[in-house]
Protein backbone atom coordinates (compact mmCIF):
# COMPACT_ATOMS: atom_id res chain seq x y z
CA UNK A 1 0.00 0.00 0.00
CA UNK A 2 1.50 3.08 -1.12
CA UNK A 3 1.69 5.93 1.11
CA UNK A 4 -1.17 8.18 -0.32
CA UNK A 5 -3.37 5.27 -0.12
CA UNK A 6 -2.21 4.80 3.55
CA UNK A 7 -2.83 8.60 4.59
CA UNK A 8 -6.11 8.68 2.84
CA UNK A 9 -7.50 5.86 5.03
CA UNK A 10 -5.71 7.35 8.43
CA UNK A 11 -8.08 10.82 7.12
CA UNK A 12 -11.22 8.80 7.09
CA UNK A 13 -10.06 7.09 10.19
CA UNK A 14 -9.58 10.73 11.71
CA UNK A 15 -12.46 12.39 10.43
CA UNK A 16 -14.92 8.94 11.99
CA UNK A 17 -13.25 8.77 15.16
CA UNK A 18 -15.48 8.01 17.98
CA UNK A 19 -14.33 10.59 20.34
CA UNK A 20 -13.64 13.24 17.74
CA UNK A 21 -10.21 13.85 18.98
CA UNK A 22 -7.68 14.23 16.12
CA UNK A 23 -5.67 11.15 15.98
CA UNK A 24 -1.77 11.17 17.21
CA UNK A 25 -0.04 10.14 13.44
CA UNK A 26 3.19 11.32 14.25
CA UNK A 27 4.56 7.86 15.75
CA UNK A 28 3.07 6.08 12.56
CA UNK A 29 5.13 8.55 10.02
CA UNK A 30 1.95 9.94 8.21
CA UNK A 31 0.75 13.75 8.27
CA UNK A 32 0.64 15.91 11.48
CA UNK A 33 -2.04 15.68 14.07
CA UNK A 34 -5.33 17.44 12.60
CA UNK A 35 -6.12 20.92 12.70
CA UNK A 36 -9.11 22.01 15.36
CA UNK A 37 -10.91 22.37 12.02
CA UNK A 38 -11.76 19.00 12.45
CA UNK A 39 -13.23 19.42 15.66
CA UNK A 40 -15.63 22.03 15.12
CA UNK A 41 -17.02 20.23 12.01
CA UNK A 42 -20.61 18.14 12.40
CA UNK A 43 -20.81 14.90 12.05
CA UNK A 44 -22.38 15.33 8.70
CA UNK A 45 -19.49 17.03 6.84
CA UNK A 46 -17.40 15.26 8.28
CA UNK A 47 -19.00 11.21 7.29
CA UNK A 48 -19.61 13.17 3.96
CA UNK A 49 -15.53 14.21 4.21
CA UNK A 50 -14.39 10.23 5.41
CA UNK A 51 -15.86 9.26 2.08
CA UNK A 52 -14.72 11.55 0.25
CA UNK A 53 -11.29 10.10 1.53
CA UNK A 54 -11.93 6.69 0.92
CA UNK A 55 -13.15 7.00 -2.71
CA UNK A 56 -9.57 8.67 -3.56
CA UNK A 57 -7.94 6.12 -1.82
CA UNK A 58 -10.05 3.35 -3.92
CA UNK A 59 -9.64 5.36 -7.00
CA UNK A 60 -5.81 5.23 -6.10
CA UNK A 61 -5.68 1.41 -5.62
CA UNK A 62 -7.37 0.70 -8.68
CA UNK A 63 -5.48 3.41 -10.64
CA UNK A 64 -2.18 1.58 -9.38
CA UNK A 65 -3.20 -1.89 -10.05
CA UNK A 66 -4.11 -0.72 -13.66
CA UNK A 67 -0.30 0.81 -14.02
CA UNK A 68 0.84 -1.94 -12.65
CA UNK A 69 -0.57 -4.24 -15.50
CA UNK A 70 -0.01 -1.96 -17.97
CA UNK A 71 -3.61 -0.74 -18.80
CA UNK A 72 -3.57 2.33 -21.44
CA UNK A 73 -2.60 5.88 -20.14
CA UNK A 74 -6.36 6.69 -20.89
CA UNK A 75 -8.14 4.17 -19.12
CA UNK A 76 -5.77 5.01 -15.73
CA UNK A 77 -6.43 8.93 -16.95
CA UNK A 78 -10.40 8.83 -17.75
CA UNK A 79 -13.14 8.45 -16.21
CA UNK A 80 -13.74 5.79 -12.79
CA UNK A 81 -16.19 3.79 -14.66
CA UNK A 82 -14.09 2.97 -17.75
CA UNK A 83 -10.89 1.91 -14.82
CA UNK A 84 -13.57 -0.20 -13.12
CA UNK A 85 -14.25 -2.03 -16.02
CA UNK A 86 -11.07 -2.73 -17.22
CA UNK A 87 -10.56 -3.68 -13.59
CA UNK A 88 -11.85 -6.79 -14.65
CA UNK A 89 -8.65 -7.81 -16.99
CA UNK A 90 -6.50 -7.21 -14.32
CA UNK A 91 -7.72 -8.45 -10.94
CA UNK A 92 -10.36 -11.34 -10.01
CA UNK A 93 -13.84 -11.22 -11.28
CA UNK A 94 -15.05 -10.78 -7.71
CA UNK A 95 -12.40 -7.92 -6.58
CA UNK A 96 -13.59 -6.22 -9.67
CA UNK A 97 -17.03 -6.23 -8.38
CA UNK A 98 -16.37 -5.48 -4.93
CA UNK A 99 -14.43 -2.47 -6.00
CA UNK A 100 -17.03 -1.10 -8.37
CA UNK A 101 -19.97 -1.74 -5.22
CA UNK A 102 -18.09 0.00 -3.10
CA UNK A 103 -17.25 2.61 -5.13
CA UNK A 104 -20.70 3.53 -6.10
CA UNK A 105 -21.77 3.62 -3.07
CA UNK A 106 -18.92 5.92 -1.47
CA UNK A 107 -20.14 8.20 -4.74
CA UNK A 108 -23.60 8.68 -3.36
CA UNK A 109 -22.35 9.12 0.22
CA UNK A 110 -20.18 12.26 -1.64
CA UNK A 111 -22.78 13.38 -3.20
CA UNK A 112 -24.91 16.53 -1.07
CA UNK A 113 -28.25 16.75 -1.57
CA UNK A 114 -30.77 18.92 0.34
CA UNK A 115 -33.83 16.42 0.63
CA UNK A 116 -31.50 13.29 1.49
CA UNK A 117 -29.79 12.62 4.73
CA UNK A 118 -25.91 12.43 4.01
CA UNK A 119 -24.16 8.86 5.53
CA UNK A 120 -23.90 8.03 8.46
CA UNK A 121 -20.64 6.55 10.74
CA UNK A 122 -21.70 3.43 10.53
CA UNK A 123 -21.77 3.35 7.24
CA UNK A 124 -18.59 5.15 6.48
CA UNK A 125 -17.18 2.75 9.02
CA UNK A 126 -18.20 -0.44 6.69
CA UNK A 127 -16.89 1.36 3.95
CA UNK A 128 -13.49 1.79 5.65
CA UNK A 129 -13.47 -1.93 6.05
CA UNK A 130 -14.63 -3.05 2.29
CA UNK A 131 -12.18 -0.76 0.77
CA UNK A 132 -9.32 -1.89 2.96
CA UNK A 133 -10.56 -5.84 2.35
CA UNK A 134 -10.35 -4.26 -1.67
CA UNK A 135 -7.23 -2.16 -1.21
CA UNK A 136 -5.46 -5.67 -0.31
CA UNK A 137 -6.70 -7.79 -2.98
CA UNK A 138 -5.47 -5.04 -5.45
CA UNK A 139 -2.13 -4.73 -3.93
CA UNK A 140 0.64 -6.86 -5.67
């Protein structure tokens, strides 16, 4: 797991935290500590925020295992769907699908709209553990 990948999932982590206390990273080598910014935040912007991390990180996995099997510059450059897809050459039939699942739903937990209800920790929490499960089956 590449580094990006790895900070990306400690944001989410962060950002989900059950005591909303920004998370000591600097033993583990990743970012500093969080800014209060993250404290002040509701819990709404900032489940909406976690998956907001955890796509990228996804998108970054995927993006990675398509370099890494030498998929065209524009697949890894387009759009999500068109990677997903070609996912499937690359990586198990059932990776492929768990990635593209779990992708679409972290889309419509990114998405705001004012006559839905945005997602909530326990569902960004099951995300963080389907796109780690993914992550590792994508990783070399």
């Amino acid at each position: 797991m590449n580094p990006t990948i790895r900070q990306l999932l400690d944001t989410a982590d962060l950002l989900v935290g059950d005591d909303g206390e920004p998370v000591d990273t600097s033993a583990a080598g990743t970012a500093a500590p969080a800014s209060a910014a993250v404290l002040t935040a509701t819990t709404a912007s900032r489940c909406r925020g976690a998956a907001f991390a955890l796509r990228a990180a996804l998108e970054s996995a995927v993006t990675a295992r398509l370099t890494a099997h030498g998929a065209p510059r524009t697949i890894r450059e387009g759009s999500m769907r068109g990677a997903l897809l070609w996912l499937r050459c690359c990586a198990e039939a059932g990776t492929a699908r768990r990635a593209r699942a779990v992708w679409s739903r972290l889309c419509l937990g990114c998405h705001y709209h004012q006559y839905e209800i945005g997602p909530t920790e326990d569902q960004v929490r099951a995300w963080r553990t389907e796109v780690a499960a993914v992550i590792t089956l994508l990783a070399p």
